[in-house]
N, C-alpha and C. Protein backbone atom coordinates (compact mmCIF):
# COMPACT_ATOMS: atom_id res chain seq x y z
N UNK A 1 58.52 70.18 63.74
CA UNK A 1 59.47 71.25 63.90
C UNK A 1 59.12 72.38 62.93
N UNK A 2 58.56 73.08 63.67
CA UNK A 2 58.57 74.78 62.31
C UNK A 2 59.41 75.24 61.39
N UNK A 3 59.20 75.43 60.28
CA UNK A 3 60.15 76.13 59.49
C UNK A 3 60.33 77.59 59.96
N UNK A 4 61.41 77.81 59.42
CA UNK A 4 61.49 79.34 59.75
C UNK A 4 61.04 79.80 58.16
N UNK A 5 60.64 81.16 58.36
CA UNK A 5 60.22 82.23 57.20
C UNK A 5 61.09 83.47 56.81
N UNK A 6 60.93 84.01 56.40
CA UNK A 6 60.18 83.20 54.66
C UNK A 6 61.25 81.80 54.60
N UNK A 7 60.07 81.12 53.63
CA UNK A 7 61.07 79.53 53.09
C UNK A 7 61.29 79.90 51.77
N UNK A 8 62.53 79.49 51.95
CA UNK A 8 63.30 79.26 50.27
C UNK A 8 63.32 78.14 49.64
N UNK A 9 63.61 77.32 48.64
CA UNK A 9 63.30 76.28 47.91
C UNK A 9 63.79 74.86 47.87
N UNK A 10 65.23 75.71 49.10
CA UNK A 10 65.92 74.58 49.84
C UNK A 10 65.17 74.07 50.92
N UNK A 11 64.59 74.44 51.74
CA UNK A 11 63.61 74.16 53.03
C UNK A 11 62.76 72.99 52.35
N UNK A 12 61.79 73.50 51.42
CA UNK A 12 61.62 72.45 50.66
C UNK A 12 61.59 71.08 50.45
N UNK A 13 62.95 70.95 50.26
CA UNK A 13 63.70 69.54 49.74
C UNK A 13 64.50 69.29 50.75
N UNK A 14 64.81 69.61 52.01
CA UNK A 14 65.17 69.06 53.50
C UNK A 14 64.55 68.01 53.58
N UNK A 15 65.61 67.47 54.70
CA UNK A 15 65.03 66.10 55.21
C UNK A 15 63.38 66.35 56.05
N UNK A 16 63.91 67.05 57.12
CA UNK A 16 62.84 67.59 57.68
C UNK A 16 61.40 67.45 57.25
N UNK A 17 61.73 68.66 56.01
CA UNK A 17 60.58 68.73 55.68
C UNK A 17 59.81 67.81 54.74
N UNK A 18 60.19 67.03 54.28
CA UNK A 18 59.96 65.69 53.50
C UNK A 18 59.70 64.87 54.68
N UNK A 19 60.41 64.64 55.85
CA UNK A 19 59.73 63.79 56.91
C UNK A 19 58.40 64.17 57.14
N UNK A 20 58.14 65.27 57.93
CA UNK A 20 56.85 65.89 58.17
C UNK A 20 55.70 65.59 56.79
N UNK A 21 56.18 66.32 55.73
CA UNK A 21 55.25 66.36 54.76
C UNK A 21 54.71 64.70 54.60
N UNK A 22 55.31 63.77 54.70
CA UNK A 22 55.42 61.99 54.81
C UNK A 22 54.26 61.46 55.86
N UNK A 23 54.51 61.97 57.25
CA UNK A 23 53.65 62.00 58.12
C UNK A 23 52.58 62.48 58.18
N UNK A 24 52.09 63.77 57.61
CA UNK A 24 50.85 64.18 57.32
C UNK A 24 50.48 63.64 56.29
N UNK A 25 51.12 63.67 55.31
CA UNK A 25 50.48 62.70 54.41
C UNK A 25 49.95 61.03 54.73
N UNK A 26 50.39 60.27 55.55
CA UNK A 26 50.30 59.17 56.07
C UNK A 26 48.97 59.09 56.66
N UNK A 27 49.17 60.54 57.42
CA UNK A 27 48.18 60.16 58.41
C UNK A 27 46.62 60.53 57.72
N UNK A 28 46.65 61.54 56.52
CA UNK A 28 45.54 61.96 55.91
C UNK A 28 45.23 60.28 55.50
N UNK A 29 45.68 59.68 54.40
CA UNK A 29 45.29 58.45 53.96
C UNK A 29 45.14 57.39 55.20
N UNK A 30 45.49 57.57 56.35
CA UNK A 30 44.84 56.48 57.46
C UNK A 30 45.58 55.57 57.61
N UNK A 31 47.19 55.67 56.97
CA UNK A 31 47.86 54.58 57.16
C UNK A 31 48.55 54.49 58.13
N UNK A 32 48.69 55.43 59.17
CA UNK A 32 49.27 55.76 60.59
C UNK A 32 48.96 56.64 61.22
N UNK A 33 49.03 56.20 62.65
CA UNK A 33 48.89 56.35 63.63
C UNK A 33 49.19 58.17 63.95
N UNK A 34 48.61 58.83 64.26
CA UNK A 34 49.03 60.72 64.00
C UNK A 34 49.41 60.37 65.57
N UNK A 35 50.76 60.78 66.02
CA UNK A 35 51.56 60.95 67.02
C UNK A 35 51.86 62.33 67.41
N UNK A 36 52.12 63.02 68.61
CA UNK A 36 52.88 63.66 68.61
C UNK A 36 53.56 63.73 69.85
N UNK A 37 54.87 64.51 69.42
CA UNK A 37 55.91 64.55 70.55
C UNK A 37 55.57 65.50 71.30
């Protein structure tokens, strides 16, 4: 899901974006499966 812009410091620390950031991160280290919807 895109952030909208400009991001402020709350966007950040969203669930969202901590999900996503989780998933790319996952998937860089090879520990899952890169999906998308």
């Amino acid at each position: 899901m895109p952030l909208p812009r400009p991001r402020g410091a709350d966007d950040f620390t969203a669930p969202e974006f901590a999900a996503t950031e989780r998933r790319i991160l996952d998937a860089l280290r090879g520990t899952t499966a890169v999906t998308t919807a």
